[in-house]
C-alpha atoms as a PDB file:
ATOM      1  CA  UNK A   1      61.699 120.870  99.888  1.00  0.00           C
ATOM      2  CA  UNK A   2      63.051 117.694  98.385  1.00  0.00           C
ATOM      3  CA  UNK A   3      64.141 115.042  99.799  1.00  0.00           C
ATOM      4  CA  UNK A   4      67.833 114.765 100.962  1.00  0.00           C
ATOM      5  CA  UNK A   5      69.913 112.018 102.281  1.00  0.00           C
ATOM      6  CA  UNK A   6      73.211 112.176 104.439  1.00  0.00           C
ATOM      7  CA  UNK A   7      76.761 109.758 103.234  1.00  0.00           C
ATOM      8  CA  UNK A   8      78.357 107.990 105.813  1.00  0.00           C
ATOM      9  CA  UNK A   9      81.526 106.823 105.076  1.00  0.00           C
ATOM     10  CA  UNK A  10      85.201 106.558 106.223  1.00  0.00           C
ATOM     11  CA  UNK A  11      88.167 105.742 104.050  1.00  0.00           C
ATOM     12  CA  UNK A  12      89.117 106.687 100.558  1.00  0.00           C
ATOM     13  CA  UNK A  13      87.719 103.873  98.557  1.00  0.00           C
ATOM     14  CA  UNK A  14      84.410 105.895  99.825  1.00  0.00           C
ATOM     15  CA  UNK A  15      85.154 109.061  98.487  1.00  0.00           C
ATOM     16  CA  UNK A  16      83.918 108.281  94.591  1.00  0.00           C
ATOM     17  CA  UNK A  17      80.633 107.641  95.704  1.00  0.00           C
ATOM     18  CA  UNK A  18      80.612 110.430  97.598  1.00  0.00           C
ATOM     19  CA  UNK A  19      81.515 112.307  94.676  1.00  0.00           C
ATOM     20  CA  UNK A  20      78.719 110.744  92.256  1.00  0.00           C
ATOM     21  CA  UNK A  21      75.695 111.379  94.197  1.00  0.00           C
ATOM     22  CA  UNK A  22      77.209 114.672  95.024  1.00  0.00           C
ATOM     23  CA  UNK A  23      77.222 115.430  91.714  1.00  0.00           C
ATOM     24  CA  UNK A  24      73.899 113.595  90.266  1.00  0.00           C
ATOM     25  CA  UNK A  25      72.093 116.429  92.134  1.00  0.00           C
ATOM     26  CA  UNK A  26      70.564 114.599  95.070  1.00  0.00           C
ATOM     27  CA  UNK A  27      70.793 116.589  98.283  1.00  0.00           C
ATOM     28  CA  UNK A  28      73.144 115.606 100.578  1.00  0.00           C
ATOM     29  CA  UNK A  29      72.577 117.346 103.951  1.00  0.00           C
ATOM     30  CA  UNK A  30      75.574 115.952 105.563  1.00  0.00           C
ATOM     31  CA  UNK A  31      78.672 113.471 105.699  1.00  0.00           C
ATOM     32  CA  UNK A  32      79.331 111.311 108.939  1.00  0.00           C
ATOM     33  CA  UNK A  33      82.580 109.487 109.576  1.00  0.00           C
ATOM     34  CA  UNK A  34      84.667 107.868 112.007  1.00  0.00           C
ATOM     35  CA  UNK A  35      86.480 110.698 114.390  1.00  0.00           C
ATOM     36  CA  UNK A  36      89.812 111.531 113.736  1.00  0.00           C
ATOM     37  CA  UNK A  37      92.611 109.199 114.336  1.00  0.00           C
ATOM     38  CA  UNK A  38      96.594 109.159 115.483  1.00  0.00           C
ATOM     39  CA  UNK A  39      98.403 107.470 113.046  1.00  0.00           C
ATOM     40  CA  UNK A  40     102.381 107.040 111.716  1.00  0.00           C
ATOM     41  CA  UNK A  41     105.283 106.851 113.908  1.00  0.00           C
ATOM     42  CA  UNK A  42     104.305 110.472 115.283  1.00  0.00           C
ATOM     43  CA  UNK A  43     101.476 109.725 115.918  1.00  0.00           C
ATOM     44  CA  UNK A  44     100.390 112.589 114.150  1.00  0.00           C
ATOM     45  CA  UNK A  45      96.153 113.140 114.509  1.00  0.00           C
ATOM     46  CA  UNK A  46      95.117 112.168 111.226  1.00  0.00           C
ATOM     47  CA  UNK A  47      91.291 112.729 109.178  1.00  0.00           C
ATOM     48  CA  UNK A  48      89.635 110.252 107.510  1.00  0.00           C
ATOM     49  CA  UNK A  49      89.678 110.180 103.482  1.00  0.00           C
ATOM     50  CA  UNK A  50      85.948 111.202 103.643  1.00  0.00           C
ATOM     51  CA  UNK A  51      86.283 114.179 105.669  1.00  0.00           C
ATOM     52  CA  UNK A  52      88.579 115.476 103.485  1.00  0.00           C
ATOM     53  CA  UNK A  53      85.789 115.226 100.805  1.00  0.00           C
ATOM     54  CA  UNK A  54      82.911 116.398 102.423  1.00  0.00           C
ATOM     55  CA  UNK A  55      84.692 119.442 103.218  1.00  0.00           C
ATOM     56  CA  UNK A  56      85.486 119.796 100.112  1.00  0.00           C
ATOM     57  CA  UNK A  57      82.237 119.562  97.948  1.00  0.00           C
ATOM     58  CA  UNK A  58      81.260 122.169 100.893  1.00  0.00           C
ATOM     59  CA  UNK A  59      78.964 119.552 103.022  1.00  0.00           C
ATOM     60  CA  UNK A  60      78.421 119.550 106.789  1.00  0.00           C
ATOM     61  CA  UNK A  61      81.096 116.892 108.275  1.00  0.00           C
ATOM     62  CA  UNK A  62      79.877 115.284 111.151  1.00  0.00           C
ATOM     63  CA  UNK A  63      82.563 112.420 113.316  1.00  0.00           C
ATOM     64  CA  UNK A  64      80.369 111.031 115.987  1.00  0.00           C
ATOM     65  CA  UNK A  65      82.420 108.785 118.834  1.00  0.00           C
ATOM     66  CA  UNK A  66      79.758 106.355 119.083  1.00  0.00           C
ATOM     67  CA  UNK A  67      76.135 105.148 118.441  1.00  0.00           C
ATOM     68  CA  UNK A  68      74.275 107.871 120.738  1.00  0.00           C
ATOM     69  CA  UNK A  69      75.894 110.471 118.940  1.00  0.00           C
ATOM     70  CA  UNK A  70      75.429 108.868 115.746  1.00  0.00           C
ATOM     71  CA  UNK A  71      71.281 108.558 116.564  1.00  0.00           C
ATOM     72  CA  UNK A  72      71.393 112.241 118.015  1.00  0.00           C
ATOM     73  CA  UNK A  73      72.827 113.690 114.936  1.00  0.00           C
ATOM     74  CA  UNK A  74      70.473 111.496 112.697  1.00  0.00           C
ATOM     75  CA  UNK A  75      67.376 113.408 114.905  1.00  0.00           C
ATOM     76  CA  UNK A  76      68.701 116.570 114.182  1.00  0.00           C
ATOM     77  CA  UNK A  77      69.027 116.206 110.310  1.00  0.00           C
ATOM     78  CA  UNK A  78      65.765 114.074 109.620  1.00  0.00           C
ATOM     79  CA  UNK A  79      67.343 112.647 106.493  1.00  0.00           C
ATOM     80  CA  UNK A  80      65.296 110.542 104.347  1.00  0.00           C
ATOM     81  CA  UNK A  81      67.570 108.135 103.800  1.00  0.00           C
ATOM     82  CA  UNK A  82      71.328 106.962 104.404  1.00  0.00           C
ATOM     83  CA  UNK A  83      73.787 105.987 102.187  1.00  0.00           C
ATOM     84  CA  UNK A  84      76.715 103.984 103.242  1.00  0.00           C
ATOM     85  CA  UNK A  85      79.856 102.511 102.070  1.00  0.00           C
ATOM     86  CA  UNK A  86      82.622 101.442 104.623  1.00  0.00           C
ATOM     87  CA  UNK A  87      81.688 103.286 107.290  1.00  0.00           C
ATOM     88  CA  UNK A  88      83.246 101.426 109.673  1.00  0.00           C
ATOM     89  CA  UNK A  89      80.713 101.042 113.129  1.00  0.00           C
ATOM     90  CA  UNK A  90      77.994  98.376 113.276  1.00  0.00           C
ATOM     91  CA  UNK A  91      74.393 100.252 113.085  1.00  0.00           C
ATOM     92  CA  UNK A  92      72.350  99.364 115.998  1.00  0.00           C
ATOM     93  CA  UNK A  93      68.319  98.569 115.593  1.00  0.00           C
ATOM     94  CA  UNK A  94      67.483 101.916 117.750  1.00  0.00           C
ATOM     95  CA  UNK A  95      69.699 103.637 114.675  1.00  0.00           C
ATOM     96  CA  UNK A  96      68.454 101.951 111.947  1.00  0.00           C
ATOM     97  CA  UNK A  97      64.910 103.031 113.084  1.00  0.00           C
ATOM     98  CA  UNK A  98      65.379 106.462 112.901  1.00  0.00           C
ATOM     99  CA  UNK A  99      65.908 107.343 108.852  1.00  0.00           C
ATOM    100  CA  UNK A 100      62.398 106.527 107.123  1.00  0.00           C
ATOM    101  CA  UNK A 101      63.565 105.223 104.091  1.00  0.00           C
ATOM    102  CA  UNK A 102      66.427 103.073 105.668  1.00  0.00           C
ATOM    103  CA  UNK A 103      70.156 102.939 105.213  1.00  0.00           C
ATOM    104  CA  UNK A 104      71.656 101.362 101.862  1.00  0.00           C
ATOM    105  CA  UNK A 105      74.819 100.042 102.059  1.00  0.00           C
ATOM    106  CA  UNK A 106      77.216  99.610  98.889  1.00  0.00           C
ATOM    107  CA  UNK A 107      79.237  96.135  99.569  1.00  0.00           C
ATOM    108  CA  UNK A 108      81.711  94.491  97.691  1.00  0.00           C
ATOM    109  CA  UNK A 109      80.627  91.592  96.751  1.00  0.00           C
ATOM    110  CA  UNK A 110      77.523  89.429  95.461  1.00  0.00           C
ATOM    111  CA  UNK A 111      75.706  88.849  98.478  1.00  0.00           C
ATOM    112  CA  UNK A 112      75.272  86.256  99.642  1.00  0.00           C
ATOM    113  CA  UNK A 113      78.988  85.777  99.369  1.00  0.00           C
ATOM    114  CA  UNK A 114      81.664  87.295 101.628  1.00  0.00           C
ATOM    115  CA  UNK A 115      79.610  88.830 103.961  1.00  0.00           C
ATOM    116  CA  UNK A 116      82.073  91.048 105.930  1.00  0.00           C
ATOM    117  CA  UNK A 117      84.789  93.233 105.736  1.00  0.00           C
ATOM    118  CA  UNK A 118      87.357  91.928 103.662  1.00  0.00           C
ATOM    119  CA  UNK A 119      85.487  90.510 100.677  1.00  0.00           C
ATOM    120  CA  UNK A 120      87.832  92.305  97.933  1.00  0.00           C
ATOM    121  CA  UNK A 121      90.979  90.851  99.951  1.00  0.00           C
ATOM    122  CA  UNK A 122      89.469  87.396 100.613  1.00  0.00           C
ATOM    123  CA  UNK A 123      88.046  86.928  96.885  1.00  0.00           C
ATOM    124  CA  UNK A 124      91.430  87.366  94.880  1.00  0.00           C
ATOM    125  CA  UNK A 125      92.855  84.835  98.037  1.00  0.00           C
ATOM    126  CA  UNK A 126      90.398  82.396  97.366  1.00  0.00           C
ATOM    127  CA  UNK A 127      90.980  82.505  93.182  1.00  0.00           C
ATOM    128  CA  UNK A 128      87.675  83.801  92.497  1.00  0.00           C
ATOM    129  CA  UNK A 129      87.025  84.596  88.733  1.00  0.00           C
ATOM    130  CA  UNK A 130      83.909  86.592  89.424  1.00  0.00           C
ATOM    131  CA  UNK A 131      82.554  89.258  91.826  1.00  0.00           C
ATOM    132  CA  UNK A 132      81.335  93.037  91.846  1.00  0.00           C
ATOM    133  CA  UNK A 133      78.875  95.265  94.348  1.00  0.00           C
ATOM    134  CA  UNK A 134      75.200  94.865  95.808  1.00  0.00           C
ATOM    135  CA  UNK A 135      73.288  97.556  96.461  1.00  0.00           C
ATOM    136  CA  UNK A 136      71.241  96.612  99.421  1.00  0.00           C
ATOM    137  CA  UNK A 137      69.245  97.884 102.849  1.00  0.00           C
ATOM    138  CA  UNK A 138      71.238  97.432 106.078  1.00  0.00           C
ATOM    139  CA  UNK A 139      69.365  95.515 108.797  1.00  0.00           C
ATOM    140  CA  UNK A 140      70.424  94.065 111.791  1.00  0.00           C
ATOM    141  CA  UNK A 141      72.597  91.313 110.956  1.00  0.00           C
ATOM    142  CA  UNK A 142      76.129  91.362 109.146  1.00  0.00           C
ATOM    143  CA  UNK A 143      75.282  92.025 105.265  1.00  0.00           C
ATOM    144  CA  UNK A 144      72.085  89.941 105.535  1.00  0.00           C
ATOM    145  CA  UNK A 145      69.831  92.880 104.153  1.00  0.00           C
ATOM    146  CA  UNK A 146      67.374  92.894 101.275  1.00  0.00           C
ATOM    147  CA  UNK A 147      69.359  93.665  97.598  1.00  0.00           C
ATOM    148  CA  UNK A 148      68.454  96.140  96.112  1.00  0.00           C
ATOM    149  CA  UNK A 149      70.938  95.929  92.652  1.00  0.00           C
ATOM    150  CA  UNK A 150      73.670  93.969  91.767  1.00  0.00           C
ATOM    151  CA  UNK A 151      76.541  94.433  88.893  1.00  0.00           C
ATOM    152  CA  UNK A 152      79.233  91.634  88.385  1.00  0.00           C
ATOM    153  CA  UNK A 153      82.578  92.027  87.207  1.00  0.00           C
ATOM    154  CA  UNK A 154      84.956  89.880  86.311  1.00  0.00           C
ATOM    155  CA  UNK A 155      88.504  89.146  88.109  1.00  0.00           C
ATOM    156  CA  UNK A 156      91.552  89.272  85.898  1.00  0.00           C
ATOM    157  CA  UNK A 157      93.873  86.338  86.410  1.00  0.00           C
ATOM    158  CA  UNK A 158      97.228  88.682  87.256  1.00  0.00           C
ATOM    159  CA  UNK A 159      94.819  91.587  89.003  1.00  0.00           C
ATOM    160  CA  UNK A 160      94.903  92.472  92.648  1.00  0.00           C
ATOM    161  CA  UNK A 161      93.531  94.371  95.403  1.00  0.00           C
ATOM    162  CA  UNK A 162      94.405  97.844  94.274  1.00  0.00           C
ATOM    163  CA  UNK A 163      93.017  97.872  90.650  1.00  0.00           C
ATOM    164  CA  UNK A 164      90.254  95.498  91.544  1.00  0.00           C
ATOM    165  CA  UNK A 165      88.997  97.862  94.259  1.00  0.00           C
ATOM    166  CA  UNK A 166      89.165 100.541  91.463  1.00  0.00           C
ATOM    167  CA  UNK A 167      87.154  98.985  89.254  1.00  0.00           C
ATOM    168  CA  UNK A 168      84.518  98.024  91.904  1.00  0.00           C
ATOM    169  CA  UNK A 169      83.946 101.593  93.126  1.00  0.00           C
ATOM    170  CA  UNK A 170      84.146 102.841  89.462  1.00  0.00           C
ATOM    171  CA  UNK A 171      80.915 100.340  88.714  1.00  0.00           C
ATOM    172  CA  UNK A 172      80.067 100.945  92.219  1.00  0.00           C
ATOM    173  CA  UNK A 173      79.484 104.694  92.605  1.00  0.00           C
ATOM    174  CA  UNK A 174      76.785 104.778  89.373  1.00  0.00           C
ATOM    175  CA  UNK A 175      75.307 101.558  91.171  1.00  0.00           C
ATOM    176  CA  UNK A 176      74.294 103.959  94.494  1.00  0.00           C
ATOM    177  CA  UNK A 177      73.372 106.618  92.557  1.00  0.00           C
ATOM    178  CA  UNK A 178      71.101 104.532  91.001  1.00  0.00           C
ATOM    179  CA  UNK A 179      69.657 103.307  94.007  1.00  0.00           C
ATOM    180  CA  UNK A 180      69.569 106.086  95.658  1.00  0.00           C
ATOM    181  CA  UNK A 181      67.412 107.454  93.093  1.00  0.00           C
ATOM    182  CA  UNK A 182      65.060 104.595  93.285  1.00  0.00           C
ATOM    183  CA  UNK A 183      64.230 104.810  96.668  1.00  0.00           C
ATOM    184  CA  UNK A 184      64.154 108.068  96.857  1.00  0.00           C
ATOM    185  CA  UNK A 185      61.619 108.124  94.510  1.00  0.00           C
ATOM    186  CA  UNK A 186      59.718 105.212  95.997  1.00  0.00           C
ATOM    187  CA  UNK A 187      60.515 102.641  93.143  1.00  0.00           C
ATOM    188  CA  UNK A 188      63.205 100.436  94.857  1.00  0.00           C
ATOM    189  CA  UNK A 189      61.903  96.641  94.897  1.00  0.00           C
ATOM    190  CA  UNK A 190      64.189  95.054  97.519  1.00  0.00           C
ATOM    191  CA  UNK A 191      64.756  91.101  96.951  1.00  0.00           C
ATOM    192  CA  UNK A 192      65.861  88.932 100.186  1.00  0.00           C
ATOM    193  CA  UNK A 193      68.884  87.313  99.400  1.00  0.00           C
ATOM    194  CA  UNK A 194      69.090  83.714  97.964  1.00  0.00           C
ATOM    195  CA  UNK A 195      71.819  81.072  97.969  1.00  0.00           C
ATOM    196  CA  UNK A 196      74.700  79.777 100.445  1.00  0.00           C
ATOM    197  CA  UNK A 197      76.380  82.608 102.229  1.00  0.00           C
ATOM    198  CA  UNK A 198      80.421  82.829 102.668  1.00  0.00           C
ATOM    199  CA  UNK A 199      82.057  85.002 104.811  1.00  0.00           C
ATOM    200  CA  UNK A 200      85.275  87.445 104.367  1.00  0.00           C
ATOM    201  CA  UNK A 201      86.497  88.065 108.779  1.00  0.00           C
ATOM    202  CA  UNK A 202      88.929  91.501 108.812  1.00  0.00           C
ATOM    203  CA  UNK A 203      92.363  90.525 107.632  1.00  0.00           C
ATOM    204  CA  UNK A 204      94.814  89.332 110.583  1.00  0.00           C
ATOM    205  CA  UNK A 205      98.782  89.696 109.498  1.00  0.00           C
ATOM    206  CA  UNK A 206      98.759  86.139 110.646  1.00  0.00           C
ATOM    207  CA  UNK A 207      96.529  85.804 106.939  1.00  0.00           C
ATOM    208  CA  UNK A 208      99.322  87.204 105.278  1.00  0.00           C
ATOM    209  CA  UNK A 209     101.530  84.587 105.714  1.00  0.00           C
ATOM    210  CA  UNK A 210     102.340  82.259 102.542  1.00  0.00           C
ATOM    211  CA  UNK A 211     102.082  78.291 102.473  1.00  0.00           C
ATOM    212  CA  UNK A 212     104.788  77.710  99.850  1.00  0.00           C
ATOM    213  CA  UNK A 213     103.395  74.308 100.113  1.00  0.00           C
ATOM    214  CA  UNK A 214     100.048  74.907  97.974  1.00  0.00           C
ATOM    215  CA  UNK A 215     100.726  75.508  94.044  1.00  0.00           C
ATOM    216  CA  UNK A 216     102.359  78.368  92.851  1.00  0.00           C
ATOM    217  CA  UNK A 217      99.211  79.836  91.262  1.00  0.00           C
ATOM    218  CA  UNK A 218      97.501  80.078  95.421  1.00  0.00           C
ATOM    219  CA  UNK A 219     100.715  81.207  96.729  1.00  0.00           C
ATOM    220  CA  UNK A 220     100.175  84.066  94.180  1.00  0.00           C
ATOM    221  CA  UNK A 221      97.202  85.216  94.779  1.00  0.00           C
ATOM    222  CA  UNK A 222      98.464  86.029  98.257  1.00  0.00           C
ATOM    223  CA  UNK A 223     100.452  88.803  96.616  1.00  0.00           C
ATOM    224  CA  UNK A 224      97.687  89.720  94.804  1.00  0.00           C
ATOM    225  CA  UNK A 225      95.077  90.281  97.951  1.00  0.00           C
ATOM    226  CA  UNK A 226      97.939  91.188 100.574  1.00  0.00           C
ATOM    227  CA  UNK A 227      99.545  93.904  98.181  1.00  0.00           C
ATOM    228  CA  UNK A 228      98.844  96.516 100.426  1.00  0.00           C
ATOM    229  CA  UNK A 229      99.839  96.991 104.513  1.00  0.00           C
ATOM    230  CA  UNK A 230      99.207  94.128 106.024  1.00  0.00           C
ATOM    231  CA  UNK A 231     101.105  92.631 102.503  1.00  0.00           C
ATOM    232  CA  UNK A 232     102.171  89.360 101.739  1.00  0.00           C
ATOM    233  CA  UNK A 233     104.810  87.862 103.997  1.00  0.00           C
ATOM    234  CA  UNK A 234     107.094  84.830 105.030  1.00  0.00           C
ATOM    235  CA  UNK A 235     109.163  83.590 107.611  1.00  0.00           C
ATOM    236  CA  UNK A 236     112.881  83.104 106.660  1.00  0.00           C
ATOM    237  CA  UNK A 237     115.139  81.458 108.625  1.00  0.00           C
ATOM    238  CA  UNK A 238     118.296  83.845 107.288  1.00  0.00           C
ATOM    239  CA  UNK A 239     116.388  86.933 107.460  1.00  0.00           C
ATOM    240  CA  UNK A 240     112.982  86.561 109.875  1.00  0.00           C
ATOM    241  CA  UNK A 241     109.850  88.418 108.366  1.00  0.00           C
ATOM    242  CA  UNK A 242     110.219  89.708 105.072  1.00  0.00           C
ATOM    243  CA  UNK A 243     106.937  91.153 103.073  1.00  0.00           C
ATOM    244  CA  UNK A 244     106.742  90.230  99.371  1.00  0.00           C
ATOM    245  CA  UNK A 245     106.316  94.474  97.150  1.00  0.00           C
ATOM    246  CA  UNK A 246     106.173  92.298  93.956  1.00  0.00           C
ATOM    247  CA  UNK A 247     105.982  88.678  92.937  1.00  0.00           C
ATOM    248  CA  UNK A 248     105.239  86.814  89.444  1.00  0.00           C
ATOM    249  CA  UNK A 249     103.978  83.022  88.211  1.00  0.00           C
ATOM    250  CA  UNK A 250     106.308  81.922  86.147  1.00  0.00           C
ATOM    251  CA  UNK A 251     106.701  79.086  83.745  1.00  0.00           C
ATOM    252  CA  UNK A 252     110.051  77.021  85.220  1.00  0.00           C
ATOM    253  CA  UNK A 253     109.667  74.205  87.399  1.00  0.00           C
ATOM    254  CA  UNK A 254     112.462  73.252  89.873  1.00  0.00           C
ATOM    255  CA  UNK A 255     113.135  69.558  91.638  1.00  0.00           C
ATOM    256  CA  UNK A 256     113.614  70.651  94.877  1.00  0.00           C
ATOM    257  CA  UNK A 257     111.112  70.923  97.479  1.00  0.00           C
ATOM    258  CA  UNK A 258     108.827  73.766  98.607  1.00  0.00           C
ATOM    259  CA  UNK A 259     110.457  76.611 100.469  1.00  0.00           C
ATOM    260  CA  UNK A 260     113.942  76.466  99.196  1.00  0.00           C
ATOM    261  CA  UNK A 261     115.250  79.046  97.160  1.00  0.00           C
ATOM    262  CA  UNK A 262     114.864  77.492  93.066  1.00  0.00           C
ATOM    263  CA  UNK A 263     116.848  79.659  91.599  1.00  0.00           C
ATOM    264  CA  UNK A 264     117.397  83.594  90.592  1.00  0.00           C
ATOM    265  CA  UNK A 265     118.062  86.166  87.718  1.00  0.00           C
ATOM    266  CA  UNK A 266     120.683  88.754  88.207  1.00  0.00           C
ATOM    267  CA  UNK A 267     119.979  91.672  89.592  1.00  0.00           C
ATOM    268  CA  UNK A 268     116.032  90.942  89.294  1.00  0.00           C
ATOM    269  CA  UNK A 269     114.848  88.570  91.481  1.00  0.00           C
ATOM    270  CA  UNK A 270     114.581  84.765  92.842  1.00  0.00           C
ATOM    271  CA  UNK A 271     112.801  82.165  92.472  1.00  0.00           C
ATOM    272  CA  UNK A 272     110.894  80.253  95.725  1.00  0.00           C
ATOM    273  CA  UNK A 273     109.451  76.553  94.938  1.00  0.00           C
ATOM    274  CA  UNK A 274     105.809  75.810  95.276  1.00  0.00           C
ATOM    275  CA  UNK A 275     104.524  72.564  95.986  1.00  0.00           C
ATOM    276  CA  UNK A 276     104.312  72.850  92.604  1.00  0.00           C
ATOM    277  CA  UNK A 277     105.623  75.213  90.375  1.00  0.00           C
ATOM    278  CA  UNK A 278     107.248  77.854  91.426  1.00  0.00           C
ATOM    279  CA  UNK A 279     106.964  82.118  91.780  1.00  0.00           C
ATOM    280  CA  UNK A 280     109.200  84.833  90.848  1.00  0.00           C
ATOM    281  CA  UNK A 281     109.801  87.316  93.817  1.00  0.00           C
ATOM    282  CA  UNK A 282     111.362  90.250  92.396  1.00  0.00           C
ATOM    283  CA  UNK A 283     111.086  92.968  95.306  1.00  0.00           C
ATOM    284  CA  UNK A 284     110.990  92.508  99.125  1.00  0.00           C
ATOM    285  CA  UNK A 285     110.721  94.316 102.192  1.00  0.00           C
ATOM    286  CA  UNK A 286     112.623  92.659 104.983  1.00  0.00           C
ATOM    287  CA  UNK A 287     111.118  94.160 108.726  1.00  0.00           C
ATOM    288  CA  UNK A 288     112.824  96.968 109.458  1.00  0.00           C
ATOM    289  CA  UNK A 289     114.095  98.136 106.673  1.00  0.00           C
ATOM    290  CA  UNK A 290     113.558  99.895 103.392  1.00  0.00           C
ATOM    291  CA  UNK A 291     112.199  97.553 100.000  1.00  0.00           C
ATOM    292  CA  UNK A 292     115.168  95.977  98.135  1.00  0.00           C
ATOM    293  CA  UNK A 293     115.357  94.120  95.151  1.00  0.00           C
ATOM    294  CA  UNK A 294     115.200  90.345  96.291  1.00  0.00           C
ATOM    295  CA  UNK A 295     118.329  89.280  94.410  1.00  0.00           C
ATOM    296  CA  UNK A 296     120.326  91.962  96.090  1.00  0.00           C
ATOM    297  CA  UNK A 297     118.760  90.913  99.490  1.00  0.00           C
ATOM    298  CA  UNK A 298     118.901  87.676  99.316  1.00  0.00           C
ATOM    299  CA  UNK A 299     121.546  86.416  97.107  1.00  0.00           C
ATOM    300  CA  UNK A 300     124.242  89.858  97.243  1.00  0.00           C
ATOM    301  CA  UNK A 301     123.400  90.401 101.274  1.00  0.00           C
ATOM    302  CA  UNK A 302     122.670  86.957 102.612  1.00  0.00           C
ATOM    303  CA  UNK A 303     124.852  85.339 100.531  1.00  0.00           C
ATOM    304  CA  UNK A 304     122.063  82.285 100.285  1.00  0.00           C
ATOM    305  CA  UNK A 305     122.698  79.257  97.334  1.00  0.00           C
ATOM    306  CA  UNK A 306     120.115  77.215  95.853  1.00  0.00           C
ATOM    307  CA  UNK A 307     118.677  74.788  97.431  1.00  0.00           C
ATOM    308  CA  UNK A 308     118.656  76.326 100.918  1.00  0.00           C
ATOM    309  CA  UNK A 309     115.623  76.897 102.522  1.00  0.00           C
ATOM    310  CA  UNK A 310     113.963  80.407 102.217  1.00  0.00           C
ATOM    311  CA  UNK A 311     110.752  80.451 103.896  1.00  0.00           C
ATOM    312  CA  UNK A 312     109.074  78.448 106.548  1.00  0.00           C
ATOM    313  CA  UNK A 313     105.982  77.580 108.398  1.00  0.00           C
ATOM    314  CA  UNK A 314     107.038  79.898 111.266  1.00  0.00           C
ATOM    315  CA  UNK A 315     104.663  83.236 111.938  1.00  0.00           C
END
């Protein structure tokens, strides 16, 4: 009998690496992933991505509630080794111990950097031009394991969250299969890693707010990172929170000062001043409501002028 592994995983950006090394041949005995959730205003008892998966490709599904169900179910399987990718519970030591040839975990980053569990999110915040996925063994601290591979990609200037996490788990999913293969095969070389760590904490919605003070390129990449729930957002003193669907750099400077409402374009958006430069916020989705085109919201419904102020430092 070969040797077989089991995928532990939770949410959908999982579910193409589920699909790789379920079709590259290697035996996977089983899936694990967080237990079933109520979500929505129903609160309707939802499955996680990765269920949905595992079922699919016809692979035991197993949703233990917490670590001594986790370890039991590891006893019972005896897999060889454990591959992971967002799983979504902490591994304990007592866990770790139990899978000979360890757990590999698929992050997304360049480790050292962003250790955590935003590190897409915080990346595209932060400006970065560069990032991509590690391959490397879980141990007991927080993405402090030995790498096992590495592949860099770069960040497009205009990108964000959604097609960068794409692209990661399309380079990402023939990067685990890869290792997996190695250390199944007893050929891995692990490295420990080198260099100044950085960290990426969970996102808060108290992250998502914008500082229309810092230049209009930063206050863009918060719609870049945030462009999924929790999104972008502001305070504004004619409307309270409103999240940003869709916002633009543009090119036009304005002489008033940061926060005020620079400008608009008929029926496709406004502009908000930077502390320098400006953005172009063409769709919005005020709390409580449905999305609406900004100039319609803004300009149509609130009836606001340039030169009034549009957002500020409330949360």
């Amino acid at each position: 009998m070969g040797k077989k592994i089991v995928f532990m995983g939770t949410p959908d950006i999982a579910c193409p690496f589920l699909r790789e090394l379920a079709s590259s041949g290697i035996e996977i005995a089983a899936v694990v992933t967080m237990p079933d959730k109520k979500a929505g205003r129903g609160l309707i008892l939802m499955c996680p991505a990765v269920k949905n998966e595992g079922l699919n490709l016809n692979i035991p599904v197993y949703q233990p509630s917490n670590s001594a169900e986790l370890d039991d179910i590891l006893k019972k399987i005896k897999p060889d080794l454990a591959a992971v990718v967002a799983y979504g519970r902490i591994l304990k030591r007592e866990t770790l111990q139990l899978v000979p040839l360890g757990f590999l975990n698929a992050h997304f980053s360049i480790l050292p950097a962003y250790r955590g569990a935003a590190p897409v999110r915080r990346a595209i915040l932060n400006g970065e031009k560069e990032t991509g996925i590690t391959i490397f063994r879980i141990d007991e601290g927080m993405d402090t394991g030995p790498v096992l591979l590495t592949r860099k990609i770069e960040i497009g200037e205009d990108e964000n969250a959604v097609s960068l996490f794409s692209r990661l788990a399309e380079t990402g999913k023939k990067a685990l299969a890869e290792a997996v293969a190695l250390t199944l095969s007893e050929k891995a070389v692990f490295t420990p890693q080198s260099g100044s760590p950085s960290y990426a904490p969970k996102i808060e919605v108290k992250d998502t707010f914008i500082d229309f003070s810092l230049p209009a390129f930063k206050v863009h990449n918060y719609a870049r990172a945030f462009c999924f729930d929790p999104r972008a957002r502001f305070f504004s003193p004619a409307a309270g929170i409103v999240q940003i669907i869709s916002m633009s750099r543009c090119e036009k400077d304005f002489a008033c000062t940061y926060g005020r409402l620079a400008g608009f374009e008929k029926g496709k958006g406004i502009f908000i001043k930077c502390g320098e430069g400006a953005v172009f916020v063409e769709k919005v989705k005020p709390e409580g409501k449905k999305e609406i085109n900004a100039y319609d919201f803004f300009i149509n419904g609130k009836k606001m002028k340039e030169g009034e102020i549009i957002a500020d430092e409330r949360r």
